[in-house]
PDB file of N, CA and C in Angstrom:
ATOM      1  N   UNK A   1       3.309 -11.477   1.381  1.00  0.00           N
ATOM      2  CA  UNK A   1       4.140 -10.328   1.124  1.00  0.00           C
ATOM      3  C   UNK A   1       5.483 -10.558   1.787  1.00  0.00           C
ATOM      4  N   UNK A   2       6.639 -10.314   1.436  1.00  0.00           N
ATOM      5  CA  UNK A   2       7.874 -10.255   1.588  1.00  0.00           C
ATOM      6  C   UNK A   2       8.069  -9.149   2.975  1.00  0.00           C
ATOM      7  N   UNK A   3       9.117  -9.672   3.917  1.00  0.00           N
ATOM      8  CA  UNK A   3       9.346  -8.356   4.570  1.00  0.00           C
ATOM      9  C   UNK A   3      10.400  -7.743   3.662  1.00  0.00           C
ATOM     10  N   UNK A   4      11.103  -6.363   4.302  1.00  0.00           N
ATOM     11  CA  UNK A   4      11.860  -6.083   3.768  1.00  0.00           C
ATOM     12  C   UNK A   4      12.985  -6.633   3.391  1.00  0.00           C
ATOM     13  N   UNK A   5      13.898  -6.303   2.846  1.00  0.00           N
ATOM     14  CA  UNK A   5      15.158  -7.363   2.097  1.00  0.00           C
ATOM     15  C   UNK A   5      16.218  -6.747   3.253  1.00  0.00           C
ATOM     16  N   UNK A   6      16.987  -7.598   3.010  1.00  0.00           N
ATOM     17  CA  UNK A   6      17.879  -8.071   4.297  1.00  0.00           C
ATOM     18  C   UNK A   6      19.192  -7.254   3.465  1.00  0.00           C
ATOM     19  N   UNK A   7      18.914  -7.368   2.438  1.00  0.00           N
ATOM     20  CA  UNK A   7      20.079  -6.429   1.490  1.00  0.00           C
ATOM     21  C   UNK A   7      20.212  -5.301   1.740  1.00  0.00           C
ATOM     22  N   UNK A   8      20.863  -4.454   2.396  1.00  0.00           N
ATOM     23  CA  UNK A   8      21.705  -3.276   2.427  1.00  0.00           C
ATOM     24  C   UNK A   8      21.426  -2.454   1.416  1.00  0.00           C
ATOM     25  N   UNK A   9      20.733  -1.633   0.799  1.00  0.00           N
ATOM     26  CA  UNK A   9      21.301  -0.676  -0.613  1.00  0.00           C
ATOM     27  C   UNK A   9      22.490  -0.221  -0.285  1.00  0.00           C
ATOM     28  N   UNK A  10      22.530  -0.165  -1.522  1.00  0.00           N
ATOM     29  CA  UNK A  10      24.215   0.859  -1.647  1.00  0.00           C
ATOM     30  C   UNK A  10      24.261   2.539  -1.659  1.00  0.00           C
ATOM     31  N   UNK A  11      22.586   2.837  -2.428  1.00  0.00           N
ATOM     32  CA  UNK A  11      22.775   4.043  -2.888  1.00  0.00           C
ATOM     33  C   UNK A  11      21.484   4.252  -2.813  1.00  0.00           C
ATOM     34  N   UNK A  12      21.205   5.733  -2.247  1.00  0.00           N
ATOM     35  CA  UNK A  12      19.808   5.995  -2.023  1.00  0.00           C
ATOM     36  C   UNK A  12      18.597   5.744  -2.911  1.00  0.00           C
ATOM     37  N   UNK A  13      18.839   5.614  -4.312  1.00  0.00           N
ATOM     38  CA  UNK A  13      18.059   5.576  -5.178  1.00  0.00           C
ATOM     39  C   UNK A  13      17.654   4.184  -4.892  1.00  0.00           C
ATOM     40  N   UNK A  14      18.365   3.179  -4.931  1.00  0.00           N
ATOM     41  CA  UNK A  14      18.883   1.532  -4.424  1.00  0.00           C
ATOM     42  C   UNK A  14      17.470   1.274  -3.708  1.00  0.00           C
ATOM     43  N   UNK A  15      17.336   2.184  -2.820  1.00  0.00           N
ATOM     44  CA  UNK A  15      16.962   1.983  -1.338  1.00  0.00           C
ATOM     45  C   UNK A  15      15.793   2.535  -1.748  1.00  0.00           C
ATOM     46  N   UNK A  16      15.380   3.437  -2.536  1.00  0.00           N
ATOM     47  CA  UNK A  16      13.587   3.802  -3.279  1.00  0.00           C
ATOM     48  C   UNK A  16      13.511   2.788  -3.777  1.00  0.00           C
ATOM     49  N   UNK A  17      13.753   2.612  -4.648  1.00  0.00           N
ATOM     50  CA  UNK A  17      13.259   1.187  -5.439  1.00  0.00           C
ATOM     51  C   UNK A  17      12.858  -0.078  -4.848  1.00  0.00           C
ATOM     52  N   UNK A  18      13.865   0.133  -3.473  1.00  0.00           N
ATOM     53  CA  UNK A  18      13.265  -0.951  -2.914  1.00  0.00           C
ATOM     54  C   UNK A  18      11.756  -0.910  -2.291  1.00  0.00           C
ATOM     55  N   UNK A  19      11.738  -0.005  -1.432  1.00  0.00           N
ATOM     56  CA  UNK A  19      10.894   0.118  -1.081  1.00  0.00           C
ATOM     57  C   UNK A  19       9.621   0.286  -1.908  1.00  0.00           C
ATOM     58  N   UNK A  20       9.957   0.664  -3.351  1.00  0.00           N
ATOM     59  CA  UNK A  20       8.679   0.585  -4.553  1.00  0.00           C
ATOM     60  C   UNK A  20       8.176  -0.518  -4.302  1.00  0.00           C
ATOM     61  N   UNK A  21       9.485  -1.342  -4.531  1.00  0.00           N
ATOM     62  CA  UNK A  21       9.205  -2.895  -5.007  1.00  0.00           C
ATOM     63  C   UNK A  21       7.783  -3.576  -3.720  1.00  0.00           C
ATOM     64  N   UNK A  22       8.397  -3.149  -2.231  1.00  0.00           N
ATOM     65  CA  UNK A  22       7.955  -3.232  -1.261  1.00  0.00           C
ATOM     66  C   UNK A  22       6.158  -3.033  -1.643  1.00  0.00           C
ATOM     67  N   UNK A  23       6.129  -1.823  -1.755  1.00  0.00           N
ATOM     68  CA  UNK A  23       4.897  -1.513  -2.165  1.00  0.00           C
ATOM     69  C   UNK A  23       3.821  -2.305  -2.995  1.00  0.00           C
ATOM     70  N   UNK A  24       4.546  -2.337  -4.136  1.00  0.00           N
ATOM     71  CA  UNK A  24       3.893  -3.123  -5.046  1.00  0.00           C
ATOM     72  C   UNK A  24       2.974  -4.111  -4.896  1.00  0.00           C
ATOM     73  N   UNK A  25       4.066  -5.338  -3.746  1.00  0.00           N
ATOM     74  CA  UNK A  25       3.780  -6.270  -3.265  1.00  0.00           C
ATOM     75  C   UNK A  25       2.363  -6.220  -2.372  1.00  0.00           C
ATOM     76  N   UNK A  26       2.646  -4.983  -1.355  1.00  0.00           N
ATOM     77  CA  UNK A  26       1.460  -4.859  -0.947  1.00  0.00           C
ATOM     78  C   UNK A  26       0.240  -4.469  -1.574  1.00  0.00           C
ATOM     79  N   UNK A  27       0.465  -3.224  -2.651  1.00  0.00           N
ATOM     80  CA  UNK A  27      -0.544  -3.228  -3.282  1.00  0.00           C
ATOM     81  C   UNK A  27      -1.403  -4.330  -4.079  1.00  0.00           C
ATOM     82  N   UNK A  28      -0.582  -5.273  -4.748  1.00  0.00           N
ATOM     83  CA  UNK A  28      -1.334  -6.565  -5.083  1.00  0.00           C
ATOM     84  C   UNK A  28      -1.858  -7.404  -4.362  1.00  0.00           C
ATOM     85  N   UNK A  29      -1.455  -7.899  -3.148  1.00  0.00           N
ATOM     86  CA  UNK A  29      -1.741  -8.445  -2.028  1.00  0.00           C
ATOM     87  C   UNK A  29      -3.094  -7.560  -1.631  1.00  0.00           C
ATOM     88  N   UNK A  30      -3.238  -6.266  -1.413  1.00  0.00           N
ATOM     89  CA  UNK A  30      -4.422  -5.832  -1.030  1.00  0.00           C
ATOM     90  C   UNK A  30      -5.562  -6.384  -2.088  1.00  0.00           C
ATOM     91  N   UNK A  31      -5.160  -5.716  -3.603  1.00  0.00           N
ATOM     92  CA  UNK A  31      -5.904  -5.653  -4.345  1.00  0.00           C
ATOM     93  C   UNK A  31      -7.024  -7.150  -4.603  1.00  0.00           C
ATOM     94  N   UNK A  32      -5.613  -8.201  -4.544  1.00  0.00           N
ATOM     95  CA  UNK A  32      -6.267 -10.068  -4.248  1.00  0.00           C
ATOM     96  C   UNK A  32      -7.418 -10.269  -3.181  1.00  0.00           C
ATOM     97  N   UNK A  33      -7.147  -9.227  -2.102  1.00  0.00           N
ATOM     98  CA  UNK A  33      -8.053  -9.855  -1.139  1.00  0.00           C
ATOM     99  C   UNK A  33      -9.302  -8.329  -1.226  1.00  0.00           C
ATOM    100  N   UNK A  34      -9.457  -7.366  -1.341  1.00  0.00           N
ATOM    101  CA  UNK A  34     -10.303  -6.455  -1.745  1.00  0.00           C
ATOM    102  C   UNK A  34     -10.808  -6.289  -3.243  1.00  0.00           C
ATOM    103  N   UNK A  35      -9.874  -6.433  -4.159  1.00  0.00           N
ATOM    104  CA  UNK A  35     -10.541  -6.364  -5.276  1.00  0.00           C
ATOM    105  C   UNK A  35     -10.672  -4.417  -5.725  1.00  0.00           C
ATOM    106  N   UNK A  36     -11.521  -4.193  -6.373  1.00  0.00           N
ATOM    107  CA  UNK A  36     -11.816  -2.658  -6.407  1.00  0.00           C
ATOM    108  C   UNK A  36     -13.175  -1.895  -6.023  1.00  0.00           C
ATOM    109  N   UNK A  37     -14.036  -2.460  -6.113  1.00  0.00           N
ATOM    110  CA  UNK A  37     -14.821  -1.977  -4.927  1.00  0.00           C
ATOM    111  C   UNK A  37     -14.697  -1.564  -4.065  1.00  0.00           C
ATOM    112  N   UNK A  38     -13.932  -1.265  -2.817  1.00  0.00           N
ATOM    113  CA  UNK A  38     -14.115  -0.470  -2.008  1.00  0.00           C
ATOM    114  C   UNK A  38     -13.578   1.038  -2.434  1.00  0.00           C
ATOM    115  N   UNK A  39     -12.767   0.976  -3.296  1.00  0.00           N
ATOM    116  CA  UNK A  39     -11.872   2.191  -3.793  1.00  0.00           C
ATOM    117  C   UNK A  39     -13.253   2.669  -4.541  1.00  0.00           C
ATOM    118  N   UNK A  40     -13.845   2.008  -5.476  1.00  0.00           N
ATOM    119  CA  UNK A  40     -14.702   2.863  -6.436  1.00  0.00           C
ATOM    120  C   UNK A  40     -16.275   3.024  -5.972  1.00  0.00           C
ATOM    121  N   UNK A  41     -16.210   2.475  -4.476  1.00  0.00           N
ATOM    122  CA  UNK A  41     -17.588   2.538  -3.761  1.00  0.00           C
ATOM    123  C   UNK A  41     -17.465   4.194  -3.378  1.00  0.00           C
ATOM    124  N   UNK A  42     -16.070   4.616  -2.937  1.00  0.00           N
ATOM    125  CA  UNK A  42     -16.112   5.980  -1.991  1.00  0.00           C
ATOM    126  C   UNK A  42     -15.464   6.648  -2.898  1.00  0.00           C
ATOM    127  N   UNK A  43     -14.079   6.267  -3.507  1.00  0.00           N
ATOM    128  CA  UNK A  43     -13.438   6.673  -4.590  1.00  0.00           C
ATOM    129  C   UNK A  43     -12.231   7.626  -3.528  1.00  0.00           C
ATOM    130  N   UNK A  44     -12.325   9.298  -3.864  1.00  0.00           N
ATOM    131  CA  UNK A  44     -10.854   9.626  -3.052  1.00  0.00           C
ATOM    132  C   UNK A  44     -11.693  10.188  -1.408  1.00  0.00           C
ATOM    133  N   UNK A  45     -12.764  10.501  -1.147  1.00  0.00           N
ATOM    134  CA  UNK A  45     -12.881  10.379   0.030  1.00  0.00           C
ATOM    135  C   UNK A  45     -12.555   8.946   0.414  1.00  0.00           C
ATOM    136  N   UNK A  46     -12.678   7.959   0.363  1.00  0.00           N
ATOM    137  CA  UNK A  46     -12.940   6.932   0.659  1.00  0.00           C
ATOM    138  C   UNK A  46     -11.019   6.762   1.313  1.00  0.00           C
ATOM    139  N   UNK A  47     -10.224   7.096  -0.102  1.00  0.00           N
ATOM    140  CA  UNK A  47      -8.979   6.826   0.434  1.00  0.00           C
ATOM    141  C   UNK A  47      -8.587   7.632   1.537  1.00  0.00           C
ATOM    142  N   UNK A  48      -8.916   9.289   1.160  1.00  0.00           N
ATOM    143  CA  UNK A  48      -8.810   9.656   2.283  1.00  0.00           C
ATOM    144  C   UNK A  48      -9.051   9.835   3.959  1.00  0.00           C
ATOM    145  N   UNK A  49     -10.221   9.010   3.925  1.00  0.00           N
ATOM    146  CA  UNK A  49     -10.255   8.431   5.158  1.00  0.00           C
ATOM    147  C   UNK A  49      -9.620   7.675   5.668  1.00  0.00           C
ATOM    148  N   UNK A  50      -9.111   6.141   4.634  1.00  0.00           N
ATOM    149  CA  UNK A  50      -8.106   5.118   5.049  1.00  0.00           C
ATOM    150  C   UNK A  50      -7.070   5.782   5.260  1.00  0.00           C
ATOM    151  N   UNK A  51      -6.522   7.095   4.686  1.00  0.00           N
ATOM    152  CA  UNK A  51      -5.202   7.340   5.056  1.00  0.00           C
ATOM    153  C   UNK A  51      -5.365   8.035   6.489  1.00  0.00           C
ATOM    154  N   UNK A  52      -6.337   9.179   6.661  1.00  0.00           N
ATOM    155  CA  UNK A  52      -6.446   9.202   8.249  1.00  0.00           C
ATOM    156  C   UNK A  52      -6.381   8.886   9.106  1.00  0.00           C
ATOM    157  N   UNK A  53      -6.687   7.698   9.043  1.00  0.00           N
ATOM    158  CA  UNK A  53      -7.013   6.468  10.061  1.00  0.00           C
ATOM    159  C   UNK A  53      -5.496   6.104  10.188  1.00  0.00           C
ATOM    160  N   UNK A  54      -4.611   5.977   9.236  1.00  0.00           N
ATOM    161  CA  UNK A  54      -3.405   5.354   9.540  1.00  0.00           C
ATOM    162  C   UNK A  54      -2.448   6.395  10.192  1.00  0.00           C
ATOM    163  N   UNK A  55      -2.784   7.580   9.740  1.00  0.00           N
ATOM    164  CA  UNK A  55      -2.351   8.891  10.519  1.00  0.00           C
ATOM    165  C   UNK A  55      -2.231   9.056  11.479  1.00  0.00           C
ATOM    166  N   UNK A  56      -3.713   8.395  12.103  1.00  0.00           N
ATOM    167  CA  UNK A  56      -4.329   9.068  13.427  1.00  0.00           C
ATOM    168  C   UNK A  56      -3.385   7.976  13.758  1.00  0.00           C
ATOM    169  N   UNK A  57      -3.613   6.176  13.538  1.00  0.00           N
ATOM    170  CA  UNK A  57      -2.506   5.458  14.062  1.00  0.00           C
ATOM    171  C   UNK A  57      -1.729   5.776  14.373  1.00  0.00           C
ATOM    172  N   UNK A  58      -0.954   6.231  13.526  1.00  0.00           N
ATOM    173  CA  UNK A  58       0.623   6.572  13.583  1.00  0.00           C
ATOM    174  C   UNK A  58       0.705   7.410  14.782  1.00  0.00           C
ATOM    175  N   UNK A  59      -0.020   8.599  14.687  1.00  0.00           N
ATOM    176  CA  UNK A  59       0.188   9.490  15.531  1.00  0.00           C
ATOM    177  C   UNK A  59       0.538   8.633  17.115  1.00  0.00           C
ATOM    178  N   UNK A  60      -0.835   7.743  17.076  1.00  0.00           N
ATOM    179  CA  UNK A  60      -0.821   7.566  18.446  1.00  0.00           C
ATOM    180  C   UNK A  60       0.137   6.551  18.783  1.00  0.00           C
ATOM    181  N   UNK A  61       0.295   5.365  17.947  1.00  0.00           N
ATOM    182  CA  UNK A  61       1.819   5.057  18.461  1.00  0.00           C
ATOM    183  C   UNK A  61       2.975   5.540  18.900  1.00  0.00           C
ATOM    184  N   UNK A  62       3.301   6.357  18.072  1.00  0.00           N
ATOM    185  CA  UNK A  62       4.790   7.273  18.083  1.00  0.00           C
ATOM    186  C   UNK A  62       4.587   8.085  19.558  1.00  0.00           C
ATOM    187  N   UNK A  63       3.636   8.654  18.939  1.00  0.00           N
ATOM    188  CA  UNK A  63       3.216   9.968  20.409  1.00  0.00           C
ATOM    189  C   UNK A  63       3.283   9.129  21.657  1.00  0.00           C
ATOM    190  N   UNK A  64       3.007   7.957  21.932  1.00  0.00           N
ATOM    191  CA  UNK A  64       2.937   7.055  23.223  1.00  0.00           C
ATOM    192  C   UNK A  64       3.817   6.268  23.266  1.00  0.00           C
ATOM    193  N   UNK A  65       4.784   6.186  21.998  1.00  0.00           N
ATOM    194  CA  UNK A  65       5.977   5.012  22.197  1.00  0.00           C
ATOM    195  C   UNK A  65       5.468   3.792  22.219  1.00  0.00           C
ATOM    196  N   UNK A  66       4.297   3.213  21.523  1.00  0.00           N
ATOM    197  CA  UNK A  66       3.576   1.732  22.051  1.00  0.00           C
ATOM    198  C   UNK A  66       4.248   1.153  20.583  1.00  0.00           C
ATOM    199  N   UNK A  67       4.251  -0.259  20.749  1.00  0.00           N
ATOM    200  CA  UNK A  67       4.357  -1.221  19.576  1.00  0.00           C
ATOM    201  C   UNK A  67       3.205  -1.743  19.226  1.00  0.00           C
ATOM    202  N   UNK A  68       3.408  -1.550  18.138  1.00  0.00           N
ATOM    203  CA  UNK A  68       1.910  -2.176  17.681  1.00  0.00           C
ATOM    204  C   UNK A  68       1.448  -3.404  17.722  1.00  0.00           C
ATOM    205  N   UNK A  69       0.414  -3.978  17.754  1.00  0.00           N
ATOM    206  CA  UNK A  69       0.033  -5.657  17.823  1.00  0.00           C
ATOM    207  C   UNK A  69      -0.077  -6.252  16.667  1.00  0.00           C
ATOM    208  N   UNK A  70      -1.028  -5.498  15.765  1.00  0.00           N
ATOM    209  CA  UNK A  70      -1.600  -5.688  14.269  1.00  0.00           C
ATOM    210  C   UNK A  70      -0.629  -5.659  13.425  1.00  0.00           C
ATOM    211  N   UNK A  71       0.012  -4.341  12.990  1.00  0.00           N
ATOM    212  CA  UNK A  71       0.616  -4.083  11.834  1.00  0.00           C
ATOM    213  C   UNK A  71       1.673  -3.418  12.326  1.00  0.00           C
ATOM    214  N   UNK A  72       2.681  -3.556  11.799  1.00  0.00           N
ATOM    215  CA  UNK A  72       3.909  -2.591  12.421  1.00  0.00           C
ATOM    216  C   UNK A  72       3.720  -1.174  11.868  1.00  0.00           C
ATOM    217  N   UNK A  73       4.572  -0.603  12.289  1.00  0.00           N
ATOM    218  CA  UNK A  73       4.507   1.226  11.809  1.00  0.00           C
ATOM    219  C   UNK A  73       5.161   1.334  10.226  1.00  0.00           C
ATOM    220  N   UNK A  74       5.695   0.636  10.013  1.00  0.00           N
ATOM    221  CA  UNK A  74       6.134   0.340   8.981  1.00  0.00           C
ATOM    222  C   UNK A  74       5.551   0.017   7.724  1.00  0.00           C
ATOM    223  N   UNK A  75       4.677  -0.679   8.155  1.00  0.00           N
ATOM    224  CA  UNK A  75       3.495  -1.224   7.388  1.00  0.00           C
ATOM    225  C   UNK A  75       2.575  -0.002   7.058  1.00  0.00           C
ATOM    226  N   UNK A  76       2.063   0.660   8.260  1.00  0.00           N
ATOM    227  CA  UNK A  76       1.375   1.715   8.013  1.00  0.00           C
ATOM    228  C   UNK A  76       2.122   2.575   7.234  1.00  0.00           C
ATOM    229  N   UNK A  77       2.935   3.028   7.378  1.00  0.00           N
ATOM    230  CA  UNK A  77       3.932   4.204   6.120  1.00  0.00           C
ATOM    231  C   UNK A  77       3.646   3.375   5.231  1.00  0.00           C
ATOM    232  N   UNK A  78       4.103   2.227   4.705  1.00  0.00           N
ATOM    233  CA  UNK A  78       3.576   1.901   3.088  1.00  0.00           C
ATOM    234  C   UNK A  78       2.398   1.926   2.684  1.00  0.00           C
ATOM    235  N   UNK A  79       1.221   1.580   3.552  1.00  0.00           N
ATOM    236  CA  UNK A  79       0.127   1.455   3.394  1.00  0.00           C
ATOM    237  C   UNK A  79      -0.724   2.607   2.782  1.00  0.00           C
ATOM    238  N   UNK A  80       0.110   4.056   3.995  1.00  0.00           N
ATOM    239  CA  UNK A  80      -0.502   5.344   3.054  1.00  0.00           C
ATOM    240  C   UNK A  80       0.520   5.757   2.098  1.00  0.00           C
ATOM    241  N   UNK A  81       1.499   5.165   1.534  1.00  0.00           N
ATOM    242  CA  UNK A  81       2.127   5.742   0.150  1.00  0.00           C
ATOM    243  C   UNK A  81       1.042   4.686  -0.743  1.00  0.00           C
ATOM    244  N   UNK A  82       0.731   3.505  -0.833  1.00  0.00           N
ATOM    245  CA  UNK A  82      -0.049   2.651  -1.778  1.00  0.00           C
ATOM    246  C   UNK A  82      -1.571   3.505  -1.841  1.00  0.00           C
ATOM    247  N   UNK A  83      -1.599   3.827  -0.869  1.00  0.00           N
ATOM    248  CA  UNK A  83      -3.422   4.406  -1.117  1.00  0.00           C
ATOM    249  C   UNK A  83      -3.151   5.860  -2.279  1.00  0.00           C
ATOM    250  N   UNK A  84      -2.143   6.496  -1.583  1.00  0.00           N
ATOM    251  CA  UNK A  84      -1.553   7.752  -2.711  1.00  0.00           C
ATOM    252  C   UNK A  84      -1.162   7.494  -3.516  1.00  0.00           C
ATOM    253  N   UNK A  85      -0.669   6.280  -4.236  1.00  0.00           N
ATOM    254  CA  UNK A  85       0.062   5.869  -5.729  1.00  0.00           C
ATOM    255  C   UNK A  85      -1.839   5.731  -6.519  1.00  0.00           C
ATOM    256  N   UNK A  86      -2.613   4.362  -5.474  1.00  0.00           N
ATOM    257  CA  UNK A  86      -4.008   4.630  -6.063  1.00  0.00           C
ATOM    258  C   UNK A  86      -5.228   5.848  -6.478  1.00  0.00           C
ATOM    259  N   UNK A  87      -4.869   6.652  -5.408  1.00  0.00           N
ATOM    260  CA  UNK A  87      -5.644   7.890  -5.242  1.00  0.00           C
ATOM    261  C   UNK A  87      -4.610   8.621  -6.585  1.00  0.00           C
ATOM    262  N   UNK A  88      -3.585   8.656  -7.016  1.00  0.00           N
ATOM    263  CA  UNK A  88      -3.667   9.431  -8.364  1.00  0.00           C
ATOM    264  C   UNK A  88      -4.032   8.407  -9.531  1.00  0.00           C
ATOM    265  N   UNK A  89      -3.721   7.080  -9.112  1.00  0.00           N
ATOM    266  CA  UNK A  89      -4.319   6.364 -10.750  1.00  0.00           C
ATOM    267  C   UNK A  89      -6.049   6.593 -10.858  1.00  0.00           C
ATOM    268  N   UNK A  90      -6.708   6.737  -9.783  1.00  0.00           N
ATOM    269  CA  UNK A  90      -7.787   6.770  -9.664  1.00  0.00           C
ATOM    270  C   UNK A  90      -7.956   8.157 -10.650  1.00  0.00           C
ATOM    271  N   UNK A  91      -7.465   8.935 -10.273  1.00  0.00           N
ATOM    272  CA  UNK A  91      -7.243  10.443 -10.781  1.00  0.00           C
ATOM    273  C   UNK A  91      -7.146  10.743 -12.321  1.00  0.00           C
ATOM    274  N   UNK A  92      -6.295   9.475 -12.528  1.00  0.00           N
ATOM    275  CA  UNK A  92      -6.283   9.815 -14.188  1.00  0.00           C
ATOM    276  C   UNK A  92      -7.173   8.938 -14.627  1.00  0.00           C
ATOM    277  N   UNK A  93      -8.411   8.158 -13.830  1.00  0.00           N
ATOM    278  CA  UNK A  93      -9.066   7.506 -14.970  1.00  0.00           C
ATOM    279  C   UNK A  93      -8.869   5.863 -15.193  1.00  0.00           C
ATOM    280  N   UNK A  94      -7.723   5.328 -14.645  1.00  0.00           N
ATOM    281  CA  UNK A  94      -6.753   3.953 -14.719  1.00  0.00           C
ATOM    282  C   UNK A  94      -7.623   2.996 -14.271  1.00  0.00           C
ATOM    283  N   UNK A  95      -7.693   3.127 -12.956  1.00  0.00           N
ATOM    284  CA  UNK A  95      -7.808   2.705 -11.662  1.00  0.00           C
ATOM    285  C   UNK A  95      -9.406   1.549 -12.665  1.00  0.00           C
ATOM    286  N   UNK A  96     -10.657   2.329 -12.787  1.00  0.00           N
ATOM    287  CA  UNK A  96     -11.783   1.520 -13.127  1.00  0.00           C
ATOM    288  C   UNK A  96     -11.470   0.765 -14.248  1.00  0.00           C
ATOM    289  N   UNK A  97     -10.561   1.422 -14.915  1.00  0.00           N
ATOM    290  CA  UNK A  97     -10.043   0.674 -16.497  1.00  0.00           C
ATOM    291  C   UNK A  97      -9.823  -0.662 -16.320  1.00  0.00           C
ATOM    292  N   UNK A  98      -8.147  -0.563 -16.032  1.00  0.00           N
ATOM    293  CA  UNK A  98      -7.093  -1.672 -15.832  1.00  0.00           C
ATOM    294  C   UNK A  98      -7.408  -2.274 -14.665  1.00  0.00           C
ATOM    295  N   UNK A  99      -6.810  -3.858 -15.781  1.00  0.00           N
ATOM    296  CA  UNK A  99      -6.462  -4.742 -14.102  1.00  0.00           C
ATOM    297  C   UNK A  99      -5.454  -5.609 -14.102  1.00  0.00           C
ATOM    298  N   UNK A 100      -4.921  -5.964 -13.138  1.00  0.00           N
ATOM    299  CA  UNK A 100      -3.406  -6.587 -12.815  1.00  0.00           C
ATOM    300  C   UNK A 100      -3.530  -7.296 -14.187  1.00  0.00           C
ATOM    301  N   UNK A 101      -1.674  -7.465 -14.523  1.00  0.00           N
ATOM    302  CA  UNK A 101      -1.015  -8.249 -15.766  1.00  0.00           C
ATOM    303  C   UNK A 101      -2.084  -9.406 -15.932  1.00  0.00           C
ATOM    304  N   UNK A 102      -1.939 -10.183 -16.631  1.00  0.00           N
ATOM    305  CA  UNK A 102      -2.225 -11.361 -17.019  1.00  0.00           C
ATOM    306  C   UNK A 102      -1.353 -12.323 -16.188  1.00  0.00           C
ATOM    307  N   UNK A 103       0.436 -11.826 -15.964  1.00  0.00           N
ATOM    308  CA  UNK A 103       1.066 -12.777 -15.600  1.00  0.00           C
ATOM    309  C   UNK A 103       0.595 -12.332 -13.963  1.00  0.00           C
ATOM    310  N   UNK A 104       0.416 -11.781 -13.189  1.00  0.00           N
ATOM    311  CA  UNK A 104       0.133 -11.681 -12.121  1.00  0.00           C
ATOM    312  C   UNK A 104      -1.684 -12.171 -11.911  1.00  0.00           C
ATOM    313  N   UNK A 105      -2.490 -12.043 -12.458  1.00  0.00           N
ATOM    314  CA  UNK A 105      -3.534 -12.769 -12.424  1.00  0.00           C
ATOM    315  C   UNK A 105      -3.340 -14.469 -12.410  1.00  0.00           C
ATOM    316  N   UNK A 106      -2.568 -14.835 -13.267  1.00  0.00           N
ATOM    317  CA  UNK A 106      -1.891 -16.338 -13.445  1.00  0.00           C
ATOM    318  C   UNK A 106      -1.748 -16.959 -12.334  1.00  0.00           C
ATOM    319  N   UNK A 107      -0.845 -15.702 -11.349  1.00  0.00           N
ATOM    320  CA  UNK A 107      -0.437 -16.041 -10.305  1.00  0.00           C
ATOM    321  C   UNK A 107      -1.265 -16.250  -9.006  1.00  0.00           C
ATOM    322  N   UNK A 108      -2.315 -16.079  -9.314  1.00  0.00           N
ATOM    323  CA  UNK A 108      -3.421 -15.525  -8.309  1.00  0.00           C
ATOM    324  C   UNK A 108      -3.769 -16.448  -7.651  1.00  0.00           C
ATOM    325  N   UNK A 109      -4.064 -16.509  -6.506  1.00  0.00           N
ATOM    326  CA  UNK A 109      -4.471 -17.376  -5.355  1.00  0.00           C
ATOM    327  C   UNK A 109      -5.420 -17.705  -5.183  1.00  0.00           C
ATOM    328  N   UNK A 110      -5.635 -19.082  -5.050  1.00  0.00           N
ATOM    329  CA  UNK A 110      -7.444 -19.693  -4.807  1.00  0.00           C
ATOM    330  C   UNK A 110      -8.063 -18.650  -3.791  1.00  0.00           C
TER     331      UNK A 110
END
């Protein structure tokens, strides 16, 4: 996964997109090494626990001022916008359907 881009936006919208893009990345990157099973083992409890957990993280970093070892805080904010982009595809039905492009499967890692 890419860190963030070193590019400046210009314009707030600029600066969503990026961070979509951001996302994305992670979401495929998760999806390569999990697959969908764990999402359709628990389904939205399931997410909603993962997002707790990053909550409760968060909380306790910030609240204590600590740096993290594992994952930056940063990471965690994307982490629970990707579980919420999944938790509504899950919602409409998608989620068990579809699966990554063809050209991103192509791309896929031993």
């Amino acid at each position: 996964m890419s860190t963030p881009s070193s590019t400046k936006p210009k314009y707030l919208d600029q600066a969503f997109e990026q961070v979509l893009e951001e996302m994305l990345e992670t979401f495929i990157k998760k999806y390569r090494d999990y697959g969908k099973g764990n999402i359709l083992d628990t389904r939205e409890m399931g997410i909603l626990f993962r997002v707790k957990d990053k909550v409760n993280r968060l909380n306790h970093l910030l609240a204590n001022n600590k740096k993290p070892v594992n994952e930056s805080i940063e990471e965690n904010w994307r982490e629970i916008a990707v579980y919420a982009v999944i938790a509504m595809i899950l919602k409409r039905g998608w989620f068990e359907k579809l699966e990554l492009s063809p050209q991103l499967q192509a791309k896929q890692q031993p």
